[in-house]
Structure formats: structure tokens, C-alpha cells
N, C-alpha and C. Protein backbone atom coordinates (compact mmCIF):
# COMPACT_ATOMS: atom_id res chain seq x y z
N UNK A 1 -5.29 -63.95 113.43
CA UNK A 1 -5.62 -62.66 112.86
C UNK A 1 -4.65 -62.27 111.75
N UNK A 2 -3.57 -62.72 111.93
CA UNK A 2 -2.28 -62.49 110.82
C UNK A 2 -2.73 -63.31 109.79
N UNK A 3 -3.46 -64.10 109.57
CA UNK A 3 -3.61 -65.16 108.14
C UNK A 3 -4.35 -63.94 107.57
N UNK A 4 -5.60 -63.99 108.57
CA UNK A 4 -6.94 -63.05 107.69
C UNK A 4 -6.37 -61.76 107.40
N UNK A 5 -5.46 -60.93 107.81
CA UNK A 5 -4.79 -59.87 106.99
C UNK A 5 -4.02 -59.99 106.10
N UNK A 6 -3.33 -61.23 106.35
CA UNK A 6 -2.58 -61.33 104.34
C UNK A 6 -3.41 -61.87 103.86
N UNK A 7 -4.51 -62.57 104.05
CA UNK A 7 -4.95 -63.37 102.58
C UNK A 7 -5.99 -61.95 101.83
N UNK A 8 -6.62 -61.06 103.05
CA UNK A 8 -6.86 -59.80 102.46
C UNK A 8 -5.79 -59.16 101.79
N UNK A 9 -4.63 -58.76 101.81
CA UNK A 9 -3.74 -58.18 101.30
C UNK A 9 -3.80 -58.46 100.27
N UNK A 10 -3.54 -60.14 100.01
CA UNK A 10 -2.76 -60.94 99.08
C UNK A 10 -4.34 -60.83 97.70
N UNK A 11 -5.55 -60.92 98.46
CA UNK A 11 -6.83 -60.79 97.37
C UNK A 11 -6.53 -58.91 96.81
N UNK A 12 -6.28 -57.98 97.68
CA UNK A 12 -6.36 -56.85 97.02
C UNK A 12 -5.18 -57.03 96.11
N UNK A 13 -4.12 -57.60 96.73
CA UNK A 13 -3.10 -57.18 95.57
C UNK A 13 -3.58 -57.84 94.44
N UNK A 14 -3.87 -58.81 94.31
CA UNK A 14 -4.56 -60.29 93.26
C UNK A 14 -5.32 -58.98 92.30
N UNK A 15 -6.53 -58.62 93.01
CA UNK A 15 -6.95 -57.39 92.26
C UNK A 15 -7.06 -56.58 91.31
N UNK A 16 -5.39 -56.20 92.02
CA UNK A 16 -5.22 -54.65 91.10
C UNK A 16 -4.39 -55.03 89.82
N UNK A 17 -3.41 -56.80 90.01
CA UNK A 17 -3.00 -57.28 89.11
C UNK A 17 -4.01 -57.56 88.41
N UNK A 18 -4.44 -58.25 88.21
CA UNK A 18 -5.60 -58.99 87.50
C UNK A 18 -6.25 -57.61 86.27
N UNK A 19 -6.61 -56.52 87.13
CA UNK A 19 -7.04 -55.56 86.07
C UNK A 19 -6.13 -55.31 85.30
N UNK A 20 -5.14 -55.40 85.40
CA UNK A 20 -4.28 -54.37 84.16
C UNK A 20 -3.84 -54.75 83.20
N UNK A 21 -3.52 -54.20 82.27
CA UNK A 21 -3.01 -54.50 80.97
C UNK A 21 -2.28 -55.49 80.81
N UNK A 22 -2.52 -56.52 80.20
CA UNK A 22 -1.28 -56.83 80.14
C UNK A 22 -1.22 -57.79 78.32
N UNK A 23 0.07 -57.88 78.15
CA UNK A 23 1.05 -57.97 76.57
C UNK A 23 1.13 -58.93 76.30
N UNK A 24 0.63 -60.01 75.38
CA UNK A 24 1.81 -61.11 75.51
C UNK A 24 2.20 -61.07 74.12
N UNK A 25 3.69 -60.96 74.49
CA UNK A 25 4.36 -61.07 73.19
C UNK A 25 5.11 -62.14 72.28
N UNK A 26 5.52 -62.10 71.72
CA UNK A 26 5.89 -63.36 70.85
C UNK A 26 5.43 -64.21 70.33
N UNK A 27 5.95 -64.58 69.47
CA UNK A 27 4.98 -66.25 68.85
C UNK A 27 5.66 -67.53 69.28
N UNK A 28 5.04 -67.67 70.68
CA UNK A 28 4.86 -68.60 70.89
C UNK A 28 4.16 -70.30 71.15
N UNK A 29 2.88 -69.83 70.31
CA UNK A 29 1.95 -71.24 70.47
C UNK A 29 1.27 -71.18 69.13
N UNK A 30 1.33 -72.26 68.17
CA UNK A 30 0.74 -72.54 67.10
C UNK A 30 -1.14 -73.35 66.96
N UNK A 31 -1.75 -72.25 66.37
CA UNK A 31 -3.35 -72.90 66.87
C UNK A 31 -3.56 -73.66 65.36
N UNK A 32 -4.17 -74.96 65.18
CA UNK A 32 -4.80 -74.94 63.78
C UNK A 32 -5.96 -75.76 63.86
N UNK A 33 -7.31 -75.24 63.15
CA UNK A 33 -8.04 -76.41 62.86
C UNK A 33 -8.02 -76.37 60.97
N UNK A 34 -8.40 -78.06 61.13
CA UNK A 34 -8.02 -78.10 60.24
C UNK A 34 -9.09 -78.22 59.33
N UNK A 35 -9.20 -78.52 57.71
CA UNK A 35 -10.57 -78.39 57.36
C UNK A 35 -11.89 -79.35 57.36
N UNK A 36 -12.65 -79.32 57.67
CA UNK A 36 -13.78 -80.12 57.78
C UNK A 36 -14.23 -80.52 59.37
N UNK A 37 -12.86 -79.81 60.29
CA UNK A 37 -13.27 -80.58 61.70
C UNK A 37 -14.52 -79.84 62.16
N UNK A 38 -14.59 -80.59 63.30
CA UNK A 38 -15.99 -80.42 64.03
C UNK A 38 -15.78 -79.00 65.06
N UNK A 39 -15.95 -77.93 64.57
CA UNK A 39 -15.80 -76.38 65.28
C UNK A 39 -16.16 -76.32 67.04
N UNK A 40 -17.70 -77.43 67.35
CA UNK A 40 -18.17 -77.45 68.35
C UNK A 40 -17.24 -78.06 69.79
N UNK A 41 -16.27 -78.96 69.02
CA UNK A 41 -15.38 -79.84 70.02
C UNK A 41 -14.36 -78.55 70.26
N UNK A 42 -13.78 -78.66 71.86
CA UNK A 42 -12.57 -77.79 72.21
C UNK A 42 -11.43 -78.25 71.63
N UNK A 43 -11.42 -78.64 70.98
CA UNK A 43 -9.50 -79.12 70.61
C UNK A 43 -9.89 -78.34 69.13
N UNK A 44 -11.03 -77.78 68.92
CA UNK A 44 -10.95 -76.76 67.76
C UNK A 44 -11.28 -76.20 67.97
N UNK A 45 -10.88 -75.40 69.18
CA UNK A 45 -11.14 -73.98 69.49
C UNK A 45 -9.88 -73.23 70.22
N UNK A 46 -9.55 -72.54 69.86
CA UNK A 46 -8.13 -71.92 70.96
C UNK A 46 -8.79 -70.86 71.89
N UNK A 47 -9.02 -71.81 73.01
CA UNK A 47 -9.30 -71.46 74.29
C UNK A 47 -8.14 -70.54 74.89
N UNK A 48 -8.61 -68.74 74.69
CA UNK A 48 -7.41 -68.30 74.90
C UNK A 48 -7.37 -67.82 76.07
N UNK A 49 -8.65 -67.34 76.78
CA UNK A 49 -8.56 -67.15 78.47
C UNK A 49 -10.90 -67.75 78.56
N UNK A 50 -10.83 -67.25 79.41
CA UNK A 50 -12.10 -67.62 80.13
C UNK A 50 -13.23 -67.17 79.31
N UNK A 51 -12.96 -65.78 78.40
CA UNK A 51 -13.85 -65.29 78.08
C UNK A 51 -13.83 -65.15 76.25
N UNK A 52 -12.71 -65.77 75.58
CA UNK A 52 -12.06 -65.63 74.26
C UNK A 52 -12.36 -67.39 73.89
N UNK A 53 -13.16 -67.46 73.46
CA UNK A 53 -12.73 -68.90 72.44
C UNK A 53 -13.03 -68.53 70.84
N UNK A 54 -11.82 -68.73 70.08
CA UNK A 54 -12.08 -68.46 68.72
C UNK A 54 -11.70 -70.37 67.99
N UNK A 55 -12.66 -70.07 67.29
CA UNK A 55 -12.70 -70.98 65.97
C UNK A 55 -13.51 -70.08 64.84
N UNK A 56 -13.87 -71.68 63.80
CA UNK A 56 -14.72 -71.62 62.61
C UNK A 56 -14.75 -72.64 62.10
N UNK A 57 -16.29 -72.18 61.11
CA UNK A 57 -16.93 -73.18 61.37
C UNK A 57 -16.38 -73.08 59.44
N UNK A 58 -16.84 -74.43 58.65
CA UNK A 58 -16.47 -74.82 57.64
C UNK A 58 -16.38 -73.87 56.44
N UNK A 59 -17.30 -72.80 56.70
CA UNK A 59 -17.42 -71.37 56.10
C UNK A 59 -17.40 -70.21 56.68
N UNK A 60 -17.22 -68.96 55.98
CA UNK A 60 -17.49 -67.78 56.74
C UNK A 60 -16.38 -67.35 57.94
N UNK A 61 -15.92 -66.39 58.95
CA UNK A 61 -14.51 -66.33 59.25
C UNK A 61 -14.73 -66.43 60.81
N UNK A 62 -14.07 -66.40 61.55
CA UNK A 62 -13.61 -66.50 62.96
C UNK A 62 -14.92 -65.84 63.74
N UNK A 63 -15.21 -66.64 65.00
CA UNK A 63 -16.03 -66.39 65.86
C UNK A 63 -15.46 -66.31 67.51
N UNK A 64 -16.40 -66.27 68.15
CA UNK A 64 -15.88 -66.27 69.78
C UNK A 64 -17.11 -67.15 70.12
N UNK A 65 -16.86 -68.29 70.05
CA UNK A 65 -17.64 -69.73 70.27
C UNK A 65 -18.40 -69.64 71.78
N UNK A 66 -17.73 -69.16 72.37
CA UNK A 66 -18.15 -68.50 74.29
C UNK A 66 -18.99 -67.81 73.53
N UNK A 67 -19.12 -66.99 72.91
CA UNK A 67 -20.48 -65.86 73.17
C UNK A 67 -21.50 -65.95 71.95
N UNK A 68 -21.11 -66.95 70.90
CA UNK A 68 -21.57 -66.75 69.59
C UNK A 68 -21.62 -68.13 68.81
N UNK A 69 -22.62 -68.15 68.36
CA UNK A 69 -22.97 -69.79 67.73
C UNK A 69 -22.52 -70.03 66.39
N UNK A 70 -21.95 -68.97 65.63
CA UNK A 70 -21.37 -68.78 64.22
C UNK A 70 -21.07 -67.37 63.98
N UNK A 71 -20.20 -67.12 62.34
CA UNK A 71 -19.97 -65.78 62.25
C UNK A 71 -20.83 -64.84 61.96
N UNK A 72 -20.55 -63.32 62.58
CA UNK A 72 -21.99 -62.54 62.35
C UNK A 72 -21.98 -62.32 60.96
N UNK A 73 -22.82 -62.53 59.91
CA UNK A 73 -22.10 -62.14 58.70
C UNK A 73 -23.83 -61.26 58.40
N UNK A 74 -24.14 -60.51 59.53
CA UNK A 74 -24.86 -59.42 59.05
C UNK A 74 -24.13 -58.11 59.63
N UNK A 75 -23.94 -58.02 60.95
CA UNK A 75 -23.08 -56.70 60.99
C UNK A 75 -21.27 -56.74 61.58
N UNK A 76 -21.03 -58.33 60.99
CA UNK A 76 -19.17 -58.16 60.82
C UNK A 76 -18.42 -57.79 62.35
N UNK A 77 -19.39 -58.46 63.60
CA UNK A 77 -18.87 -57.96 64.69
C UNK A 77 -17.90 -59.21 64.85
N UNK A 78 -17.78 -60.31 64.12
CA UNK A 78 -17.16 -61.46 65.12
C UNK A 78 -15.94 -61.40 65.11
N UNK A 79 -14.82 -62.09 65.66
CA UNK A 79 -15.14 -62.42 67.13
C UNK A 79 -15.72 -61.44 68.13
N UNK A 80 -16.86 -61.74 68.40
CA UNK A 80 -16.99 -60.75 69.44
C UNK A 80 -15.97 -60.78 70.94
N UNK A 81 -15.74 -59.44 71.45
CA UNK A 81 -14.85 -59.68 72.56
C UNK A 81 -13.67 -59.46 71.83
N UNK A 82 -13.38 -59.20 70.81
CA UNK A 82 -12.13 -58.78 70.34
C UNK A 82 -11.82 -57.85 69.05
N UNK A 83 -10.57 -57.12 68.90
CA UNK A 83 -10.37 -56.25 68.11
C UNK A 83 -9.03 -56.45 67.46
N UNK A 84 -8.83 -56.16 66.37
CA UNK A 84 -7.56 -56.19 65.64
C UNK A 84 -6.92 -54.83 65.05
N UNK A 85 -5.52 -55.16 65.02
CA UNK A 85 -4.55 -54.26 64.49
C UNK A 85 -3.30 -55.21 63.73
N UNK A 86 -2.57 -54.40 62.70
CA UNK A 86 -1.56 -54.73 61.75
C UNK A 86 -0.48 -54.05 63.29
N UNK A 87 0.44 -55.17 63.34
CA UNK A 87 1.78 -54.19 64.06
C UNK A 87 2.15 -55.04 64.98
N UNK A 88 2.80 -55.01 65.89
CA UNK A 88 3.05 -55.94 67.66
C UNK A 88 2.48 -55.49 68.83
N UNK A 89 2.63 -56.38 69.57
CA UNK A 89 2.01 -56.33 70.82
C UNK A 89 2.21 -54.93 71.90
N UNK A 90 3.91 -55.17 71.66
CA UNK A 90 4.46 -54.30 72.81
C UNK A 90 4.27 -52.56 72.78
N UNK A 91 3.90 -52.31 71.04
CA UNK A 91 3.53 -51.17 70.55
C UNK A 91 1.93 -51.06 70.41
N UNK A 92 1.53 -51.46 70.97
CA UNK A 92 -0.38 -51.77 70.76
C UNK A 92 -0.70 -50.09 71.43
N UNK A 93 -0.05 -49.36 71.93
CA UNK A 93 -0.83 -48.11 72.27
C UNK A 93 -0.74 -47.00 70.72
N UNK A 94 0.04 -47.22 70.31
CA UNK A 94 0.01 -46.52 68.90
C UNK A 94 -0.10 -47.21 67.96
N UNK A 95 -1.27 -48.63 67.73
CA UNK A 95 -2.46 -48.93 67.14
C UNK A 95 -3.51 -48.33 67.20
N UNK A 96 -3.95 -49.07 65.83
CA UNK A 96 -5.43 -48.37 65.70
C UNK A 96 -6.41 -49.45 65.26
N UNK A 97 -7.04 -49.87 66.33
CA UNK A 97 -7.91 -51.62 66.34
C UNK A 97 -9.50 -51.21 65.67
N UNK A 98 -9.72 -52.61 65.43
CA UNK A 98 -10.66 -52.37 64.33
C UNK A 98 -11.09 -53.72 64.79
N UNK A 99 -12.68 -53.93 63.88
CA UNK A 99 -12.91 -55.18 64.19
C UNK A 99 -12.53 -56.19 62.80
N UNK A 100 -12.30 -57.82 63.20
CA UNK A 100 -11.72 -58.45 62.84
C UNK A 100 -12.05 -58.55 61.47
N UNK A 101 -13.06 -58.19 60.24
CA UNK A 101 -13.73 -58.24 59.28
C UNK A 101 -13.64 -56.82 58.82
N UNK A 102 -13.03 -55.50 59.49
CA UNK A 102 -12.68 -54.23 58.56
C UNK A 102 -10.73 -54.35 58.88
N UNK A 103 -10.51 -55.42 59.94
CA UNK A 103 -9.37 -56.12 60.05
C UNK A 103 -8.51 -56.26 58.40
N UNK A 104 -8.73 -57.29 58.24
CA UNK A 104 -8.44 -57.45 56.77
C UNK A 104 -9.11 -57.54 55.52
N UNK A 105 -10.15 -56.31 55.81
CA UNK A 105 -10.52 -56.08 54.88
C UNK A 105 -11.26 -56.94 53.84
N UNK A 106 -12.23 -57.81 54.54
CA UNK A 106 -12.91 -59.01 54.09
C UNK A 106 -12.37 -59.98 53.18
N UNK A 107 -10.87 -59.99 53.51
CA UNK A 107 -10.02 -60.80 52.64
C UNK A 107 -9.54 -61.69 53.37
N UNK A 108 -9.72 -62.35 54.42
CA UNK A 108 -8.56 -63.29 55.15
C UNK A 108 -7.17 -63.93 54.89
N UNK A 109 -7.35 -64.19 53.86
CA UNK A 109 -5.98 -64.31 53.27
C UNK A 109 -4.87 -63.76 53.15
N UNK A 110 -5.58 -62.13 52.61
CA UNK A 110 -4.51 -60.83 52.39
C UNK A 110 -3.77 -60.62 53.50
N UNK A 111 -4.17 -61.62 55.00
CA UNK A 111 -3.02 -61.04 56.42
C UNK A 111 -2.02 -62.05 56.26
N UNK A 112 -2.37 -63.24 55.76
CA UNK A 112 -1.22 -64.09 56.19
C UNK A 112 0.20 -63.49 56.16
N UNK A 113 0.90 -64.09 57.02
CA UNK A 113 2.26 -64.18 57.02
C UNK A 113 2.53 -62.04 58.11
N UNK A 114 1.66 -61.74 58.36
CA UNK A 114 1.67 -60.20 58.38
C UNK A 114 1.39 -60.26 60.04
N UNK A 115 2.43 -59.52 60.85
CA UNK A 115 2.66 -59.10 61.97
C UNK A 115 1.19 -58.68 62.31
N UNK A 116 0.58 -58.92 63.44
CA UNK A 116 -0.32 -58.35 63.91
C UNK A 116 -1.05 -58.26 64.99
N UNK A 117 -2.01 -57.52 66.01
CA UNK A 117 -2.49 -57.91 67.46
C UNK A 117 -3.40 -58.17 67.60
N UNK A 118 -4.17 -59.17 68.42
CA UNK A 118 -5.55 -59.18 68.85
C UNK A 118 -6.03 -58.77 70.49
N UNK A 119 -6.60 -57.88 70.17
CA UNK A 119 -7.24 -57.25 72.19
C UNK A 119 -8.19 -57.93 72.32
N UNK A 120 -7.85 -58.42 73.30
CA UNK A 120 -9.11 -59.43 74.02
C UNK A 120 -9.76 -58.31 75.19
N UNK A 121 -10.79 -57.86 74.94
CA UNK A 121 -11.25 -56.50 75.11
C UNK A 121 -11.99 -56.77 76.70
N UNK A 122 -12.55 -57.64 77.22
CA UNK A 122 -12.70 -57.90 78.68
C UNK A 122 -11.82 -58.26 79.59
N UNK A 123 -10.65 -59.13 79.02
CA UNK A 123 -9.49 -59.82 79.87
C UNK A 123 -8.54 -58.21 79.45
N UNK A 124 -8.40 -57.15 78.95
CA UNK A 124 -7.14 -56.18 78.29
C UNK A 124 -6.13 -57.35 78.28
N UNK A 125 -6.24 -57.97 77.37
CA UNK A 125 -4.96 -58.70 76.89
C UNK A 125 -4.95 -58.63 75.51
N UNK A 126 -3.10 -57.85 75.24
CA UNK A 126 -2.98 -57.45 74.06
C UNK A 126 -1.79 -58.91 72.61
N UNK A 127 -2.24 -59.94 72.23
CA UNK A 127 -1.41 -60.80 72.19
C UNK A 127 -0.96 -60.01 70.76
N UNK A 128 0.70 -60.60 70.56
CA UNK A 128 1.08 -60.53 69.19
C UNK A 128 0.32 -62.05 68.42
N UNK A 129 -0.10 -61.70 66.95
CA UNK A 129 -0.29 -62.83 66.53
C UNK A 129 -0.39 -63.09 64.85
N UNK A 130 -0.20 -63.92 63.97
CA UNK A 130 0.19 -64.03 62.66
C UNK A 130 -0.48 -65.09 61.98
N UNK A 131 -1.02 -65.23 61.06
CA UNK A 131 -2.37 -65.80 60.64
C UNK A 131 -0.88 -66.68 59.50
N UNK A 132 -1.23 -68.02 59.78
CA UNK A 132 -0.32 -68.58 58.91
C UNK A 132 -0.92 -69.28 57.89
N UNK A 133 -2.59 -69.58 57.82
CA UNK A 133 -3.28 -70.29 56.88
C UNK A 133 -4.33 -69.96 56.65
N UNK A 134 -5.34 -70.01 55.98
CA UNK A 134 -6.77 -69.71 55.65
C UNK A 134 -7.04 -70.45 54.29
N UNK A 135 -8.30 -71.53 54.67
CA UNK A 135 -8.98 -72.08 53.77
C UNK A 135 -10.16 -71.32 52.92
N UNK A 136 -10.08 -71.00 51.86
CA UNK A 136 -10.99 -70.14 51.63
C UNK A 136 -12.06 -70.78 50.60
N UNK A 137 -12.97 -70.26 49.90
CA UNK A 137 -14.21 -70.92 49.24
C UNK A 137 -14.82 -72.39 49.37
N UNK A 138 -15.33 -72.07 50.80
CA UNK A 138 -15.88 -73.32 51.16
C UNK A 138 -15.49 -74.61 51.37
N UNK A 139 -14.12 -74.51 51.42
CA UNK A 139 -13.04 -75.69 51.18
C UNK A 139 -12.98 -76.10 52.76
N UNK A 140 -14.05 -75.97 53.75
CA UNK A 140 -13.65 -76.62 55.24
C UNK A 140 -13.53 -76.02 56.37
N UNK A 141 -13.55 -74.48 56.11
CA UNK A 141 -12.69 -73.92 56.90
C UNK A 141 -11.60 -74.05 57.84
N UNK A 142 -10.91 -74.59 57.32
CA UNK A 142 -9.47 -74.83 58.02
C UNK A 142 -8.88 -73.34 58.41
N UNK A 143 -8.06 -73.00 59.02
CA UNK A 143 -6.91 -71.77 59.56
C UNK A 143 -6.10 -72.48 60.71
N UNK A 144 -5.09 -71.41 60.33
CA UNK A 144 -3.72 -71.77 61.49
C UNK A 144 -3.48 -70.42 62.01
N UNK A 145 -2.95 -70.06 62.87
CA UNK A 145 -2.17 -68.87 63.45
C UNK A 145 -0.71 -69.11 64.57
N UNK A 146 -0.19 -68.27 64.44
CA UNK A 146 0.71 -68.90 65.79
C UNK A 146 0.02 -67.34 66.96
N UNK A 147 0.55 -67.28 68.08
CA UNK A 147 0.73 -66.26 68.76
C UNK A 147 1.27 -66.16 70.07
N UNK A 148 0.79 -65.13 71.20
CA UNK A 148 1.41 -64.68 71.99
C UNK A 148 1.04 -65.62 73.01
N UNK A 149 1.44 -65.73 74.47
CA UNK A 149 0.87 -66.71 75.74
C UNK A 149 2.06 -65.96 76.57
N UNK A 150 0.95 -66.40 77.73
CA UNK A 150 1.25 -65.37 79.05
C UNK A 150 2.44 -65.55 79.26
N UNK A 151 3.76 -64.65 79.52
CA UNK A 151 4.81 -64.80 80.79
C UNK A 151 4.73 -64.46 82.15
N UNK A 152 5.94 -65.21 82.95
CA UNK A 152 5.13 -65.34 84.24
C UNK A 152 5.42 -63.79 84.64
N UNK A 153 4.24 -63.54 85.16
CA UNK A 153 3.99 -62.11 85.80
C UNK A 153 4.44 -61.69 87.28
N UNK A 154 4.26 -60.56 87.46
CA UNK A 154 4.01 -59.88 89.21
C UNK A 154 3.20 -60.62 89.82
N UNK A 155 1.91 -61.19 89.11
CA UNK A 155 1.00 -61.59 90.07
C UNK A 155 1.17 -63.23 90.23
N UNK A 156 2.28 -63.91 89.20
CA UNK A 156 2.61 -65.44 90.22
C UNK A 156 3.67 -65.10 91.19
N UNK A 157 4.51 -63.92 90.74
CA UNK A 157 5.35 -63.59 92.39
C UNK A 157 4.47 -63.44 93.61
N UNK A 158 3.66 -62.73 93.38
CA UNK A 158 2.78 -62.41 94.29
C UNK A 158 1.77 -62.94 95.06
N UNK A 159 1.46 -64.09 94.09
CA UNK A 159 0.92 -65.30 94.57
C UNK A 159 2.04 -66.14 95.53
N UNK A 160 3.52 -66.45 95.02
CA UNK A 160 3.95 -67.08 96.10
C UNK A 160 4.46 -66.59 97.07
N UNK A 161 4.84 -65.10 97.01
CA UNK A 161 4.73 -64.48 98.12
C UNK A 161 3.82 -64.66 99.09
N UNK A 162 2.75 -64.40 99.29
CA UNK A 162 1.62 -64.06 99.97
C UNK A 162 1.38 -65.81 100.47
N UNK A 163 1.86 -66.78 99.68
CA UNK A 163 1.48 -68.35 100.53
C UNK A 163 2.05 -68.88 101.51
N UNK A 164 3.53 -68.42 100.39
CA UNK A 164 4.62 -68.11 102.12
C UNK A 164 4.34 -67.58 102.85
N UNK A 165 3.97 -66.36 102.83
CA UNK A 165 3.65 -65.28 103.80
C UNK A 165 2.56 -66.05 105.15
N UNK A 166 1.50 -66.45 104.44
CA UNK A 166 0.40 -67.35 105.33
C UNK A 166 0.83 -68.86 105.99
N UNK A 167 1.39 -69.33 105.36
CA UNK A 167 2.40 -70.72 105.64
C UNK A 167 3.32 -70.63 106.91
N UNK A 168 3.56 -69.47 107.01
CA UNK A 168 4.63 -69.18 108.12
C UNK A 168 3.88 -68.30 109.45
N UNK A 169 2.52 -68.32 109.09
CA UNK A 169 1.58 -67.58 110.19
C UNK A 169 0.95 -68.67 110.48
């Protein structure tokens, strides 16, 4: 009876982590495809959680490959599932997000090198991230970015808490 009350515990706590906000800051992981590759294969896509895959395709700007077969380039929603701001991560509550195409202002280029966040708007994950390349006029669509990736949280403590916890029942 003691297992089946922590592994309940251990799922509610799982839970309430799982919903919440959470930051990742720094630039730590460099994404690039490069120009002419094949958009459809995953090693050109930065698979950023379950519900976020961004690439592009040889023209036209960033998509969410999970929900979308190319960029919307009738009403400028893509990536869908996500929103942008100029600024960092850790300050993302006094942003003001926009979508990725009134983002920079239908210029892709004009962000490079420029501090900035992307909300991954189903997962609330707020990453820092910095656009380091963009191929522009049909030249392949190549881009690079670096950005943010998870640190370990409450909820891998909490995960090994709760195994111990059952391990010893």
C-alpha cells in the first residue's frame, strides 16, 4: 500500500512540476541547417521539446514542422506554437511577444547577432535565443541560432526522490 501512495504522490507532484513555467537560459546549444539540406529529415530540425520542431525549408522563414508542412506566408503565423520577443529569458515577464514574422519585422536578418526569446506556448517554456545566420534570397535556406536547454530542475530531484522513496518500500 506504501508503493501505491508514493507513486501517487510522486505523479501529483510530477504534475504540478510539469505545468509551470519554466526559463531556459543561456546559450547553450548551437542549431544550424545548412543551405540546400533536406528540411523533412530530423537532423534539420531542432527538435526542441515534443511539441516545437522548427526548421526551413529552402525559402520563406521558420516553421513548426510538428504542426505545419511549410511557412504560412498567407497570415505570418509560423512557427506555429510559438512567440517572440527582443530581450532574455529570465526577464520574459516584462516582454512583449509577438509572432515570429511581426518578430523581425519581415526582415530575418535585421535580428542577427540580437538578444532575444522564444515561448514555446504549449510546453510555457521561455528559451533565451540569438539568430546567428540567415540565408536570404533563395540562396537554400540555410540559418543558425544558438540557445537556451533545460537545467536540471525540482522535478529530476523529485523524480529521484520519489524512486528512492519506492525502492525502499
Amino acid at each position: 500500500m506504501r508503493v501505491t501512495f508514493c507513486t501517487l504522490f510522486a505523479l501529483i507532484m510530477f504534475t504540478g512540476v510539469a505545468n509551470a513555467t519554466e526559463v531556459w537560459s543561456g546559450l547553450d546549444y548551437t542549431f544550424t541547417k545548412v543551405d540546400f539540406a533536406d528540411w523533412t529529415l530530423p537532423e534539420n530540425q531542432d527538435r526542441i521539446t515534443s511539441n516545437v520542431w522548427l526548421t526551413r525549408a529552402n525559402t520563406r522563414g521558420l516553421f513548426n514542422i510538428l504542426l505545419e508542412v511549410e511557412f504560412d506566408n498567407t497570415d505570418y503565423l509560423s512557427p506555429i506554437g510559438t512567440q517572440w520577443a527582443m530581450g532574455d529569458a529570465a526577464n520574459y515577464q516584462n516582454l512583449t511577444f509577438t509572432t515570429w514574422d511581426d518578430w523581425h519585422g519581415a526582415n530575418p536578418p535585421s535580428v542577427i547577432g540580437q538578444d532575444a526569446v522564444v515561448h514555446l506556448i504549449t510546453d510555457d517554456i521561455y528559451i533565451d535565443i540569438k539568430m546567428l545566420s540567415w540565408t536570404s534570397g533563395g540562396q537554400g535556406g540555410g540559418f543558425s541560432y544558438i540557445r537556451g536547454v533545460p537545467e536540471p530542475t525540482t522535478l529530476c530531484l523529485l523524480g529521484l526522490a520519489s524512486i528512492a522513496i519506492i525502492r525502499r518500500h
